[in-house]
Structure formats: structure tokens, C-alpha cells
Protein backbone atom coordinates (compact mmCIF):
# COMPACT_ATOMS: atom_id res chain seq x y z
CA UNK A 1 68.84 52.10 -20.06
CA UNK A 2 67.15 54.70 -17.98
CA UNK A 3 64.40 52.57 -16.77
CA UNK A 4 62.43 53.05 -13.50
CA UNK A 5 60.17 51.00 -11.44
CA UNK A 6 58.37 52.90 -8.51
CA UNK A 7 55.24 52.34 -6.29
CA UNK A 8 52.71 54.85 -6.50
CA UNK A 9 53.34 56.38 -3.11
CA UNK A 10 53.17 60.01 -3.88
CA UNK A 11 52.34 59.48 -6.86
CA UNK A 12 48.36 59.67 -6.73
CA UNK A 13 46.17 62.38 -7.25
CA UNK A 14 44.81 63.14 -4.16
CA UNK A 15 47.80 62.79 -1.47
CA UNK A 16 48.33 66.21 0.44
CA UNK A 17 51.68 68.02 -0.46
CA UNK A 18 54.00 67.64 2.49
CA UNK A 19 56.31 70.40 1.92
CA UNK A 20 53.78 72.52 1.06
CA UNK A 21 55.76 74.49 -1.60
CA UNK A 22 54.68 75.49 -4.82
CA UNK A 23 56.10 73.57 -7.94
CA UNK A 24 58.53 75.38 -10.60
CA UNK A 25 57.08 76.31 -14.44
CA UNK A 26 56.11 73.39 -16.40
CA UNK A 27 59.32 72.91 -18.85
CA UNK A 28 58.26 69.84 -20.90
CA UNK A 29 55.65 69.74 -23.61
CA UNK A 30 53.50 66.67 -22.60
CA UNK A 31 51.58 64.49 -25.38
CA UNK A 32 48.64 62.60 -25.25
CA UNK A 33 48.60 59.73 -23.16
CA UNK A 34 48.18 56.53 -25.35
CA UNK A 35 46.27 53.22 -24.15
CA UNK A 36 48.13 49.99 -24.60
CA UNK A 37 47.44 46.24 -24.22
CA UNK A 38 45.13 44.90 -22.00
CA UNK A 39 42.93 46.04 -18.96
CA UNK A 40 44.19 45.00 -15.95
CA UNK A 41 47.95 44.10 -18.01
CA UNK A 42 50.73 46.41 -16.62
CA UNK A 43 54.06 47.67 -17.78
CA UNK A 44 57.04 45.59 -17.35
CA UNK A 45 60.00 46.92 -18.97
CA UNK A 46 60.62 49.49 -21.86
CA UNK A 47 63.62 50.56 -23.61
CA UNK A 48 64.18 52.92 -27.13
CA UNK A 49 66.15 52.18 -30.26
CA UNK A 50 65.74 50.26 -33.29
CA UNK A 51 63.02 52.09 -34.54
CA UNK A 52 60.37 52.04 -31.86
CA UNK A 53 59.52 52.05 -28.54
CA UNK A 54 59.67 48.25 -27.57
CA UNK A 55 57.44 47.88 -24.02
CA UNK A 56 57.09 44.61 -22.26
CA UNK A 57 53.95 43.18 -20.70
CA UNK A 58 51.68 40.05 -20.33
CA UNK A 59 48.20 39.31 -20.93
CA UNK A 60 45.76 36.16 -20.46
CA UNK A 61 47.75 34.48 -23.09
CA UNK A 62 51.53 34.94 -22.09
CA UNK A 63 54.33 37.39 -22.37
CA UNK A 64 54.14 39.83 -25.00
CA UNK A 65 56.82 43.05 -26.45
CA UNK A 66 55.24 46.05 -27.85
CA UNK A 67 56.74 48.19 -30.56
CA UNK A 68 54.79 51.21 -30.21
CA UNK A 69 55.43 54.13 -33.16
CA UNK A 70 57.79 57.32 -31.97
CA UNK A 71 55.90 59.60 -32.84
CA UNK A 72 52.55 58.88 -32.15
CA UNK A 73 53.25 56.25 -29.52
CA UNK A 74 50.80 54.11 -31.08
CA UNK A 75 51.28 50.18 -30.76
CA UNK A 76 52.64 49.33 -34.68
CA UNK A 77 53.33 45.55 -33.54
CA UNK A 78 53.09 42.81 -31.03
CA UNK A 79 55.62 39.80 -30.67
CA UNK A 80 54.73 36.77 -28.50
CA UNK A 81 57.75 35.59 -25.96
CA UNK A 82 57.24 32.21 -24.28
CA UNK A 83 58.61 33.40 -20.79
CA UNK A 84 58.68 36.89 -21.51
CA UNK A 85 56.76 39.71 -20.27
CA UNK A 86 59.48 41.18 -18.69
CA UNK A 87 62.24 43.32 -19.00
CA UNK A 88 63.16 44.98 -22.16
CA UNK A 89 66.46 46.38 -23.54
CA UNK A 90 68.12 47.38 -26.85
CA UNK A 91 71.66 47.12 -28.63
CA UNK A 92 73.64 45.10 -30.32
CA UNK A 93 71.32 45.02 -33.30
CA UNK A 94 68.10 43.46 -31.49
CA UNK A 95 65.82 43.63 -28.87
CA UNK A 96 65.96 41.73 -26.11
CA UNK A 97 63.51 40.87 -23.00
CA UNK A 98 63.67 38.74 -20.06
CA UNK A 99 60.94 36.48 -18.51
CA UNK A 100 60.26 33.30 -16.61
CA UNK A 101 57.98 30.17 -18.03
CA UNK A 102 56.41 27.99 -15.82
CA UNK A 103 58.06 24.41 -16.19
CA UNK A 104 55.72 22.50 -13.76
CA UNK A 105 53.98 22.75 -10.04
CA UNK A 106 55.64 23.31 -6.91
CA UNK A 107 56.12 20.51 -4.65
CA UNK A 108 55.18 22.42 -1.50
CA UNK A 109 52.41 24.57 -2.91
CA UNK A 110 50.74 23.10 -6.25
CA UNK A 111 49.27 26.57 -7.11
CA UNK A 112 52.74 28.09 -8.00
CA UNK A 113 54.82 27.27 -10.79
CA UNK A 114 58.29 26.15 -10.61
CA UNK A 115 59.77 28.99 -13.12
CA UNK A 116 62.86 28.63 -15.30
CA UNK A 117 64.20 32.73 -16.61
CA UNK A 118 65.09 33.23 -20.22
CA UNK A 119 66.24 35.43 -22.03
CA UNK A 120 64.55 35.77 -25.79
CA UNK A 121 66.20 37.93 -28.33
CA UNK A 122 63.69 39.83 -31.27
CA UNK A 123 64.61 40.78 -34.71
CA UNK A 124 63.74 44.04 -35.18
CA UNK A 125 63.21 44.43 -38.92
CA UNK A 126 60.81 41.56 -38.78
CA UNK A 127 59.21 41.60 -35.10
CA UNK A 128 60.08 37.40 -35.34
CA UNK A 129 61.85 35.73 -31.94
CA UNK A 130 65.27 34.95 -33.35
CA UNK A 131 66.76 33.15 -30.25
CA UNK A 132 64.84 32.35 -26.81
CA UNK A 133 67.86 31.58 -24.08
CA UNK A 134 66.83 29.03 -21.36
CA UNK A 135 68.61 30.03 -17.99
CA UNK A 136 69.75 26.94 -16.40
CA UNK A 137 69.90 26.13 -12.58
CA UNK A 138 73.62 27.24 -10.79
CA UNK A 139 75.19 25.05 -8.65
CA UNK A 140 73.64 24.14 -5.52
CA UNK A 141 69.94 25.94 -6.29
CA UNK A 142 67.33 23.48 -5.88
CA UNK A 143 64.31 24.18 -8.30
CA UNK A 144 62.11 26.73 -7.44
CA UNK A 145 60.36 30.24 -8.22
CA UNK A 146 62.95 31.81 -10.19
CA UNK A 147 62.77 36.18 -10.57
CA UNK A 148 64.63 38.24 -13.75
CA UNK A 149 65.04 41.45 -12.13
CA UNK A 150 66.67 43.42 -14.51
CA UNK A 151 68.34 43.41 -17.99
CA UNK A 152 70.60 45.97 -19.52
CA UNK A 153 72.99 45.74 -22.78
CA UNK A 154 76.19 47.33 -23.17
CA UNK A 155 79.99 46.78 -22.53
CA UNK A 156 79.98 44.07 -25.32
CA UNK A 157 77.38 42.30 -23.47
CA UNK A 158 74.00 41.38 -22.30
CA UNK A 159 73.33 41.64 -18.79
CA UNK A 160 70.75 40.33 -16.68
CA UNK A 161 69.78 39.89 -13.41
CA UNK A 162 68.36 36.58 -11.85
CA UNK A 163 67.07 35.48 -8.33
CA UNK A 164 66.65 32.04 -7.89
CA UNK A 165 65.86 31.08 -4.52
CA UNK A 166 64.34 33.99 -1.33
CA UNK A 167 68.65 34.76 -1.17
CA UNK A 168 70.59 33.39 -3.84
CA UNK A 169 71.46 36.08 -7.06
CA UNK A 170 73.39 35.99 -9.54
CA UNK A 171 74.12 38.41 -12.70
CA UNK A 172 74.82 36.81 -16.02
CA UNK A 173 76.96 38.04 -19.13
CA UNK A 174 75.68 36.46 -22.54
CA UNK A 175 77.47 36.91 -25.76
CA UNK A 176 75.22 38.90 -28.50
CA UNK A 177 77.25 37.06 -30.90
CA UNK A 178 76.84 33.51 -30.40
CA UNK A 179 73.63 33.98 -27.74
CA UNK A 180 75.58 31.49 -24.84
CA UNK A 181 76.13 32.50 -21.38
CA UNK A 182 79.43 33.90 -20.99
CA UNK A 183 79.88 34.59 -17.32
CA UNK A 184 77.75 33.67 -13.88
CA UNK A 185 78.85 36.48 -11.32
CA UNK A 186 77.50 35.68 -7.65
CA UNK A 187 76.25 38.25 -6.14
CA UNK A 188 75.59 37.18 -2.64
CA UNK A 189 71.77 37.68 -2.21
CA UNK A 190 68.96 37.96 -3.89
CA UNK A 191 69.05 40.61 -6.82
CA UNK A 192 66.84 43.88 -7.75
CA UNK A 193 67.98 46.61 -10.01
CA UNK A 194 70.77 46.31 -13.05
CA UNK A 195 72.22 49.47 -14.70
CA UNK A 196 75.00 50.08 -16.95
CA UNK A 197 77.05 53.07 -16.07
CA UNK A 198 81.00 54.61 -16.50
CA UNK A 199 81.90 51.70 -17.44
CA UNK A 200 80.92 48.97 -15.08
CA UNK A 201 77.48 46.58 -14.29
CA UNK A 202 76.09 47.81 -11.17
CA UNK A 203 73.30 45.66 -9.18
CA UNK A 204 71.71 46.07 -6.00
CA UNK A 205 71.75 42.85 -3.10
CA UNK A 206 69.62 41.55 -0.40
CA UNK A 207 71.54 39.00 1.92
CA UNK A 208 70.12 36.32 4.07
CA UNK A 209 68.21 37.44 6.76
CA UNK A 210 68.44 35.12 10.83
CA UNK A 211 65.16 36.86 11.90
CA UNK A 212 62.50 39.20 11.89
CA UNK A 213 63.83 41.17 14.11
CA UNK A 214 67.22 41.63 12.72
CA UNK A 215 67.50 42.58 8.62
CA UNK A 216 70.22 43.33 7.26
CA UNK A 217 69.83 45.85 4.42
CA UNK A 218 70.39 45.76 0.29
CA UNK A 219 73.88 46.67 -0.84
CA UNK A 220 75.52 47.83 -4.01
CA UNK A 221 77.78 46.05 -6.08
CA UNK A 222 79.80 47.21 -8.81
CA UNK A 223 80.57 44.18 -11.47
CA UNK A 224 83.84 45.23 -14.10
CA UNK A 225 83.47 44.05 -17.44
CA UNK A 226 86.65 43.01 -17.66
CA UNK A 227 86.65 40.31 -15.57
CA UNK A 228 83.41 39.67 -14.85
CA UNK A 229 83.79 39.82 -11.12
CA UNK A 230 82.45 41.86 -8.72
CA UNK A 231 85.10 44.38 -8.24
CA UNK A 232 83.54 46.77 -4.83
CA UNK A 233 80.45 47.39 -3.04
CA UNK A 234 80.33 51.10 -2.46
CA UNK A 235 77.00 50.46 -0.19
CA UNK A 236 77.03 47.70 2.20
CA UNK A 237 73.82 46.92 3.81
CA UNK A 238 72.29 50.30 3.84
CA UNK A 239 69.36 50.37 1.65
CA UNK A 240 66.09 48.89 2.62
CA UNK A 241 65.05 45.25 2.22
CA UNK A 242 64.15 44.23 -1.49
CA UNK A 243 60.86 42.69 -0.50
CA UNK A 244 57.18 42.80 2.01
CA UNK A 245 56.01 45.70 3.09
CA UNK A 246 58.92 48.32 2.22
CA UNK A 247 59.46 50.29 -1.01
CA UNK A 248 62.61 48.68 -3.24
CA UNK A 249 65.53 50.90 -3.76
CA UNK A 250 65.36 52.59 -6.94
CA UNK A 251 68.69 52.70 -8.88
CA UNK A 252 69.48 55.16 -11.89
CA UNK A 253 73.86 55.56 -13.42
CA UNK A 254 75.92 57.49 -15.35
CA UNK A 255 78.78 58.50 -16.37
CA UNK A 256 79.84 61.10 -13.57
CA UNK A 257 77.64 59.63 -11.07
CA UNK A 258 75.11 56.58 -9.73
CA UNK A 259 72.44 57.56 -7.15
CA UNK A 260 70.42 54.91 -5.51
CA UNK A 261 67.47 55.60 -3.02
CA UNK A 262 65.56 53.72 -0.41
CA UNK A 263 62.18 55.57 0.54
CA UNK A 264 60.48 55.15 3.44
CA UNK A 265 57.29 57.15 4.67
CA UNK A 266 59.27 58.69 7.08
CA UNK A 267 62.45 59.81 4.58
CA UNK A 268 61.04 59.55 1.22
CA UNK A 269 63.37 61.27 -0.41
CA UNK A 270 66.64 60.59 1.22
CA UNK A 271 69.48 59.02 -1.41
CA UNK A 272 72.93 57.84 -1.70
CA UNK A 273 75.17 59.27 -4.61
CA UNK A 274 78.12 57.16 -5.99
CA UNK A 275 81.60 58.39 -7.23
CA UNK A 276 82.23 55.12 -10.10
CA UNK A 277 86.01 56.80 -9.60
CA UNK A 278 86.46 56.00 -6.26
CA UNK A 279 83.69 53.84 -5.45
CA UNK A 280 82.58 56.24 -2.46
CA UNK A 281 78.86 57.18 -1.28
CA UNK A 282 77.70 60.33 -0.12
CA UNK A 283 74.08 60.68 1.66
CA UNK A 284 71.88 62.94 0.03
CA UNK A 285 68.73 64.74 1.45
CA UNK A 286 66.98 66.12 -1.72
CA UNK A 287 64.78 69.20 -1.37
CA UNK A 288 61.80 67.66 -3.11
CA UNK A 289 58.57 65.90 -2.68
CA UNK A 290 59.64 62.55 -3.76
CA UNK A 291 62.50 61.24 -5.49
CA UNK A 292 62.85 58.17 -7.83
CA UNK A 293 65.88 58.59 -10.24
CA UNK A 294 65.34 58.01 -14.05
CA UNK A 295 68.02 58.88 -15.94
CA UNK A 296 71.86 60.62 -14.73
CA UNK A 297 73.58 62.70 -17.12
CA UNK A 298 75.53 65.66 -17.69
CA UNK A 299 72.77 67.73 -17.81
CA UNK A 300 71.36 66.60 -14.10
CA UNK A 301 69.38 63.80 -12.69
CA UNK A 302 65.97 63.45 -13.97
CA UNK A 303 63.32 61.89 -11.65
CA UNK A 304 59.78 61.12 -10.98
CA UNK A 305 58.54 62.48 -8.16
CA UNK A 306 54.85 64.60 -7.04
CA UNK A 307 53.45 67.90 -6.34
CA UNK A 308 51.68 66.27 -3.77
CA UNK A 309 48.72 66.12 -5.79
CA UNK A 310 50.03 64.51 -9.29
CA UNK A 311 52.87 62.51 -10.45
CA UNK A 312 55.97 64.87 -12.35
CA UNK A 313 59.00 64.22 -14.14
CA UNK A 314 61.96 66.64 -12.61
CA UNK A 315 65.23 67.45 -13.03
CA UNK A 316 67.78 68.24 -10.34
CA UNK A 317 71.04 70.41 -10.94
CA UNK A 318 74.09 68.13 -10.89
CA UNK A 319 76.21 70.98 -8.89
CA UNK A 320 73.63 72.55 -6.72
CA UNK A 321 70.86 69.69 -6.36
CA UNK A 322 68.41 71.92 -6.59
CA UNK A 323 65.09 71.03 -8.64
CA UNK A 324 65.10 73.35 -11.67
CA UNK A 325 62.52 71.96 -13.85
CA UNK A 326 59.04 70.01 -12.90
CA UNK A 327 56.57 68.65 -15.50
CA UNK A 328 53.10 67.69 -14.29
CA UNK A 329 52.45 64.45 -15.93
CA UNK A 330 48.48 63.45 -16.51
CA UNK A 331 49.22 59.28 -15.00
CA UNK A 332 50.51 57.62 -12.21
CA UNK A 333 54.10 57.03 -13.70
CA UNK A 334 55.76 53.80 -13.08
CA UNK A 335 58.59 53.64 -15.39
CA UNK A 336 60.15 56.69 -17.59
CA UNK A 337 63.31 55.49 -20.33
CA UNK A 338 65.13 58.76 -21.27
CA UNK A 339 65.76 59.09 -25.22
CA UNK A 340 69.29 61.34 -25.40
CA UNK A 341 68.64 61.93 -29.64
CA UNK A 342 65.51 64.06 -28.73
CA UNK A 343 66.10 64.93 -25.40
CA UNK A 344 62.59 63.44 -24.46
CA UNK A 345 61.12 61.07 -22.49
CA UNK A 346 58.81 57.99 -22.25
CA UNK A 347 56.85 57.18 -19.36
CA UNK A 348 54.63 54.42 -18.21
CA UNK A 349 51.55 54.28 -16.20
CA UNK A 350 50.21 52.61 -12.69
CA UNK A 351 47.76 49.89 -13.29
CA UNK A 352 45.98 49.63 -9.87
CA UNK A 353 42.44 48.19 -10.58
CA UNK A 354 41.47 45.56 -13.08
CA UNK A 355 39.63 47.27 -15.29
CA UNK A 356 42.50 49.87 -16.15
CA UNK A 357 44.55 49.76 -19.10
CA UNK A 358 48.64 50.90 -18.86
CA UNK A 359 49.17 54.39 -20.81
CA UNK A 360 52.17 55.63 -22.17
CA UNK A 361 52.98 59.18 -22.52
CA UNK A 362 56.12 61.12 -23.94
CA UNK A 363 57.10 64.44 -22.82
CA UNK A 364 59.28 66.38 -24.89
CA UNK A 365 61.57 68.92 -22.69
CA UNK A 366 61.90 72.97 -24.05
């Protein structure tokens, strides 16, 4: 799906350049960044196909999918999702977004909601809410704040990603056909990032941690469509925990290869890049200012990262790893969905104070 969610460390306008070098040419032809939905509403999810660009948010009033026009990147249509708001892919002839609803109070704290995920699938053609998928509770979960953490369709599927309680995560396969839950794949932890990529589902996993003082670290997993199990976990409790005060890894596959990073302050661009033939990572320190992976192709990875002084989308050579292309881009980019029939790009803004609005901008590369 090609869809990225970053902080906005190094991503601001005014943070000093740490490697001090000067960017490459500008390669990408960037368009005027559009307003959409509400102030103080962010960006949840976006995904291209079926004629638009379908981007999910909130506002006062619930969960809401945007099908903003191609070429202008103008919103053309708004469809309500009871428990939507989330995240948003495309195939198998519709669009589809995951979400939570609140279902009542919780016991131990009356000022959150007790959330149930779902899964709502949108007609195209007509913008209308043809099917809205409750998730129910696996065995031994008690009720509680449920997260849907990422959603991705492909391999005769749709995927998605659910955390149920602070460490139990599970990915589930539902049937485009019929719209039932096909398969509920464990994953060990509590879930973040789904991608689809050479063939398999893969998902990154926080475990149970005893203590503050010792956490063990996100892993991995690749899931096989075939049988719906989780069939290796090329990184074992390497990447940095899911949650608090540290940045989430940031996971982008393809075909040849899956990279997933960690940043910290002190190694903000430091990744791990995955063989799907073998299953086995290699550590990566990338000779650029900051590195969140977007999109993996034959052509090279493409990823957000900063002059120091601005946000960019970039593009690293696949042999030689060596930036090649740098785009200043005129917002603090969140998310970025790749679209392979132009060869452009879609990316998503930072909303940071509440009288902001989230912008959209595409960027068309030379």
C-alpha cells in the first residue's frame, strides 16, 4: 500500500541540519498543497485506486473517508463510517477502512471508551457503506481499548491489524467475497505496522514487558498466505518499543526487499533490510538526514526524510544506497502512498495545533 506514518522529528522547518551537507537537485514537480477536512482533524490512512484518492480521518461527528479528485486533489466526496476514521486501503473492487466505535465506558476509568474495531467496506461507484464488519473479542481478551493498526489488501485477502489489550495482537484475514473473517493469526504482542510484500503479510510485534527497566524490543513477523500462520520472524526483538516516549518503527515492502527502521535521536537513520527469500536482516546505516521508508521497488526505496530545515521525499539507489533524488516538500509530511501508473506520489500533512487543517500534496517525479 505504500503508506507511512512518521513523527515530525526532522521534519519541521526550523531544526538545524546535522550532517551539514547540501541536498541533491529537486527531481519532482510539486503541486499545490490542498486543505482538507477539519481544523484540528488529522490524516489517518490513505490509499489510491478506484478512481480517487480515498483519505481517512475524523471530525466532531465521527469517522469519515475522503475521495479527493486525482488531479486536482480536491475533496469530490465524503462517506460517514461508524468506527472508522482509520486506515484506508483499496482492491478487490472497494474501498475499505478500519476503525474502532465506542461500545460503552470503561470500568476502571469512565472517561475512556471500551472500543470494539471494524472493518467497513465502501462502494466506490456510489460512495454508500456496503458492509461494516464488527471485530469480535478472541479468546481469553477481556473487554477493553481495542487499536486497528494497520490494513492492507492483497493475496486474495483483506488484512488487518488489531491490538486488543497493552500485549495481545492479532492479524486477521477476511474474505472480500463473502465479508467473514477467515483466519485469526496470533501474533504474540501487541501489533503496529501491516504491509503486503513478495508474497507474504508482514507485521511488526511488541511483547510483554516484566519492568521498566528491562524492554524487550518490537520484532518482525512474516505471515504466508497460504496457511495463514506465521511462518518466520526475520527480526526478533530489535526494534524499539511500539509505544511512550520512543518513535514507532516505520515499515515499507516489496518485492526484492522489506526495510524496517527504528529512529532514535541518537541513530535516526539507522535500518534493517529484509531478504523475503531467505528471511535474513542486514543493518543498514543510511547516509541521509532522516529516513522513514514509503514505498520499495525496483526502482529504489523512496522515503521521507529532511534537509534539516524542511520535510523531502527521497529516493535511495537499491544497489549503492546512495540518495539520488530529494524533493523539498512545502508541509510537514506524515504519510506519502506511492501511485506506480504515474510514477507520483501523495503525501499527507502534520497537524500539530488545533487550529490547523491536514493538506495533501502530490508530487509528480521527472
Amino acid at each position: 500500500m505504500g503508506l507511512v506514518c512518521v513523527v515530525s522529528a526532522g521534519c519541521g522547518p526550523d531544526e538545524p541540519s546535522r550532517r551539514g551537507a547540501e541536498p541533491r537537485p529537486e527531481r519532482g514537480a510539486v503541486g499545490r498543497a490542498v486543505e482538507i477536512g477539519e481544523p484540528g482533524y488529522g490524516i489517518t490512512g490513505m490509499a489510491l485506486g478506484e478512481g480517487g484518492v480515498w483519505v481517512g480521518s475524523w471530525d466532531r461527528r465521527g469517522g469519515v473517508v475522503l475521495r479527493l479528485d486525482r488531479r486536482s486533489g480536491q475533496p469530490v466526496e465524503t462517506v460517514r463510517v461508524a468506527g472508522g476514521g482509520g486506515e484506508v486501503a483499496v482492491g478487490a473492487g472497494a474501498v475499505w477502512t478500519a476503525g474502532e466505535a465506542c461500545i460503552g465506558r470503561h470500568p476502571d476509568d469512565p472517561d475512556v471508551c471500551v472500543t470494539e474495531p471494524r472493518v467497513s467496506r465502501i462502494e466506490p461507484a456510489s460512495g454508500r457503506v456496503t458492509a461494516t464488519i464488527p471485530i469480535p473479542l478472541p479468546r481469553g481478551v477481556g473487554r477493553d481499548t481495542a487499536l486497528t493498526s494497520g490494513l492492507a489488501v492483497g493475496e486474495g485477502a483483506v488484512w488487518v491489524a488489531i491490538g486488543w489489550d497493552p500485549w495481545t495482537g492479532e492479524v486477521l484475514r477476511i474474505d472480500p467475497r463473502t465479508n467473514a473473517i477467515a483466519a485469526r493469526i496470533p501474533t504474540g504482542g501487541y501489533v503496529g505496522e501491516l504491509r503486503l510484500g513478495a508474497g507474504s503479510v508482514w507485521v511488526l510485534s511488541h511483547p510483554e514487558y516484566t519492568d521498566e527497566t528491562r524492554v524487550r524490543g518490537a520484532s518482525l513477523l512474516r505471515i504466508d498466505p497460504a496457511t495463514n500462520a506465521v511462518a518466520a520472524t526475520p527480526i526478533r526483538e530489535e526494534l524499539s518499543y511500539l509505544g511512550g516516549d520512543l518513535i514507532p518503527p516505520v515499515l515499507a515492502a516489496g518485492d526484492g526487499a522489506v526495510w524496517v527502521t527504528s529512529p532514535t535521536a541518537a541513530h535516526p537513520t539507522r535500518a534493517l533490510r529484509v531478504d523475503p527469500k531467505s528471511d535474513q536482516a542486514a543493518r543498514e546505516d543510511l547516509p541521509v538526514e532522516r529516513f522513514y521508508p514509503v514505498a520499495v521497488n525496483d526502482d529504489g526505496i523512496w522515503f521521507i526524510g529532511s534537509t534539516g530545515r524542511s520535510a523531502t521525499l527521497s529516493r535511495l539507489d537499491p544497489r549503492t544506497l546512495e540518495q539520488t533524488t530529494v524533493t523539498r516538500l512545502p508541509i510537514a509530511a506524515v504519510r506519502a502512498v506511492r501511485d506506480p501508473s504515474t510514477g507520483s506520489f501523495w503525501v499527507a500533512s502534520l497537524v500539530n495545533r488545533y487550529n490547523e487543517r491536514a493538506q495533501v500534496v502530490q508530487v509528480q517525479m521527472r
